[in-house]
C-alpha atoms as a PDB file:
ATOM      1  CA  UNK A   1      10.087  22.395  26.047  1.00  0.00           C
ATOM      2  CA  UNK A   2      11.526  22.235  22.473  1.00  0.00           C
ATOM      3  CA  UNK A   3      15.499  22.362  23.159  1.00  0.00           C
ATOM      4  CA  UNK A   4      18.321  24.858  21.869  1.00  0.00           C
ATOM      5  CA  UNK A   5      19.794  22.268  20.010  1.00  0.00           C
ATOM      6  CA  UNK A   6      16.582  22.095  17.902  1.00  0.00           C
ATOM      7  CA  UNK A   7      16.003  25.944  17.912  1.00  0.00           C
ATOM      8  CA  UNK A   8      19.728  25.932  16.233  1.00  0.00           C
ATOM      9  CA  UNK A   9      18.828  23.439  13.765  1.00  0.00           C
ATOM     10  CA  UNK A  10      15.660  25.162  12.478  1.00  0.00           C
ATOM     11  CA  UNK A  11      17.161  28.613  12.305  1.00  0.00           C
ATOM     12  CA  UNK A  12      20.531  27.441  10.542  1.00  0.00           C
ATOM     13  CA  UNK A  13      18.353  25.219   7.993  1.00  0.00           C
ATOM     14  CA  UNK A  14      15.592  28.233   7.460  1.00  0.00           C
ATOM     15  CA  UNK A  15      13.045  25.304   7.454  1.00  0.00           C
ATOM     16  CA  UNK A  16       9.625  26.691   7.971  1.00  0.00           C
ATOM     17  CA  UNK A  17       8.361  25.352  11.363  1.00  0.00           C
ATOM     18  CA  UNK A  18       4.770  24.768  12.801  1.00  0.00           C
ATOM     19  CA  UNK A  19       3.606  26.087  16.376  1.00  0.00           C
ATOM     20  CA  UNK A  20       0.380  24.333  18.130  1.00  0.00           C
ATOM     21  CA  UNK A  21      -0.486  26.181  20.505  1.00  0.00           C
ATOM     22  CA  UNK A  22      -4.383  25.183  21.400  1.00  0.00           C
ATOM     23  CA  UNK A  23      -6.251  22.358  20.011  1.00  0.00           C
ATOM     24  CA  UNK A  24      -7.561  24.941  17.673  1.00  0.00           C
ATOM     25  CA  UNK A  25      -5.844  24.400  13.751  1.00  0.00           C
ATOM     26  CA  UNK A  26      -6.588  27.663  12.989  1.00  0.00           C
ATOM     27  CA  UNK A  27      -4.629  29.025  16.009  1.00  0.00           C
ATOM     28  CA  UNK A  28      -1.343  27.751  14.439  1.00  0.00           C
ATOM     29  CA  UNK A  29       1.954  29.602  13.842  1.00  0.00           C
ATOM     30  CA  UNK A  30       3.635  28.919  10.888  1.00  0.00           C
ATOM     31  CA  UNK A  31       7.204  30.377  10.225  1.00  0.00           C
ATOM     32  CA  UNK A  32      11.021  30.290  10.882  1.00  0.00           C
ATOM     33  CA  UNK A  33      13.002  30.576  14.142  1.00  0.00           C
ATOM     34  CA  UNK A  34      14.854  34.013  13.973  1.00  0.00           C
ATOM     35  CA  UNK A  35      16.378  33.798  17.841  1.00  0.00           C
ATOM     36  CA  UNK A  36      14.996  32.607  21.392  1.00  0.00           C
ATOM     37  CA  UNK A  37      16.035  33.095  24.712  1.00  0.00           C
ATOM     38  CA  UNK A  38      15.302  31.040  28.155  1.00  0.00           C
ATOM     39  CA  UNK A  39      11.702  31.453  27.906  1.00  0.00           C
ATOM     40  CA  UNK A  40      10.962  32.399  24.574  1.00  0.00           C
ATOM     41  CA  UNK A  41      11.511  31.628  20.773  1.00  0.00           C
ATOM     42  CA  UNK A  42      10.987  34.428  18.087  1.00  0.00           C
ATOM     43  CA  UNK A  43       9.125  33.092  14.955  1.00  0.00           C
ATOM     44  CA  UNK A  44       9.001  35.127  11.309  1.00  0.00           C
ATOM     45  CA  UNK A  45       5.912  34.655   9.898  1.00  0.00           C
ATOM     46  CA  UNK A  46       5.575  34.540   6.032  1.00  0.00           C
ATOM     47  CA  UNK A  47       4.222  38.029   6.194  1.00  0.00           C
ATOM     48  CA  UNK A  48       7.456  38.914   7.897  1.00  0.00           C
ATOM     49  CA  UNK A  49       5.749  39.538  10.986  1.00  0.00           C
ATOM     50  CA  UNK A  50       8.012  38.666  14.207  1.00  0.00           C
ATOM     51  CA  UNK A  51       5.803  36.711  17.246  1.00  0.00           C
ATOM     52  CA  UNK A  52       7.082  36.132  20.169  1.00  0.00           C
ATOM     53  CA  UNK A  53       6.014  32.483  21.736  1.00  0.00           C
ATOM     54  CA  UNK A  54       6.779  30.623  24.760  1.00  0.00           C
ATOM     55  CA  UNK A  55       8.912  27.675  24.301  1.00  0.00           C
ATOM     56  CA  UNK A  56       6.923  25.215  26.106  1.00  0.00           C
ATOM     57  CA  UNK A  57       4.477  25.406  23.023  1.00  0.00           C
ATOM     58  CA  UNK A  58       4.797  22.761  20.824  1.00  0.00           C
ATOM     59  CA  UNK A  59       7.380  23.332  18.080  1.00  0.00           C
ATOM     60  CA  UNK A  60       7.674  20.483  14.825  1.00  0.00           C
ATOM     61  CA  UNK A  61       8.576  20.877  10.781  1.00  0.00           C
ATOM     62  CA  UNK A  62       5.256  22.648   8.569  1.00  0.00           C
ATOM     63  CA  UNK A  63       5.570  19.463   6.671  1.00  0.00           C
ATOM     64  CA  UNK A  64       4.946  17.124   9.437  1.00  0.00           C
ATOM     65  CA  UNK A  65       1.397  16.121   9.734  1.00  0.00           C
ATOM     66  CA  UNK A  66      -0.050  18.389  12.947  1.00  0.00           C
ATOM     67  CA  UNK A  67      -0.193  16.207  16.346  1.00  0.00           C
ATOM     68  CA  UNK A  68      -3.707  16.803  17.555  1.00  0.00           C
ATOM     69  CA  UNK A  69      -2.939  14.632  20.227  1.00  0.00           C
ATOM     70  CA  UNK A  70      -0.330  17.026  22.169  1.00  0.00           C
ATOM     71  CA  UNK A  71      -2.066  20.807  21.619  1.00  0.00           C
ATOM     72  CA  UNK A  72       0.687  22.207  23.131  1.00  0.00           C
ATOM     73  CA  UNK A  73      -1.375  23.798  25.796  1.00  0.00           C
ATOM     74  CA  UNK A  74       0.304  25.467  28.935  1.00  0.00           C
ATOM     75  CA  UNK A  75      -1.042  23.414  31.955  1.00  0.00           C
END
């Protein structure tokens, strides 16, 4: 589970973040942290969209090459 420490970080820098969420590339959330809670984060997409996600998903920078190895998936 991504921490609120990191949340913080992404949502103060406005960096555009990438969500895996399933094995599945095209399943993806790309976006910026708006606000999160306990058990969820908030993500604006670039349509301005709002999703709501669970936090045990895994959270890293757009620019980061995608980690195929950890999908993210909830066990």
């Amino acid at each position: 589970m991504i921490s609120d420490e990191q949340l913080n970080a992404y949502r103060l820098s406005g960096e555009r973040i990438r969500v895996v969420r399933d094995a599945m590339e095209s399943n993806d959330i790309n976006g910026v942290v708006v606000a999160w809670d306990a058990a969820h984060v908030l993500i604006r997409k670039r349509n301005r969209k709002i999703v709501k996600l669970d936090r045990s998903y895994s959270y890293s920078p757009y620019d980061e090459p995608r980690d195929s190895s950890s999908p993210g998936q909830k066990e």
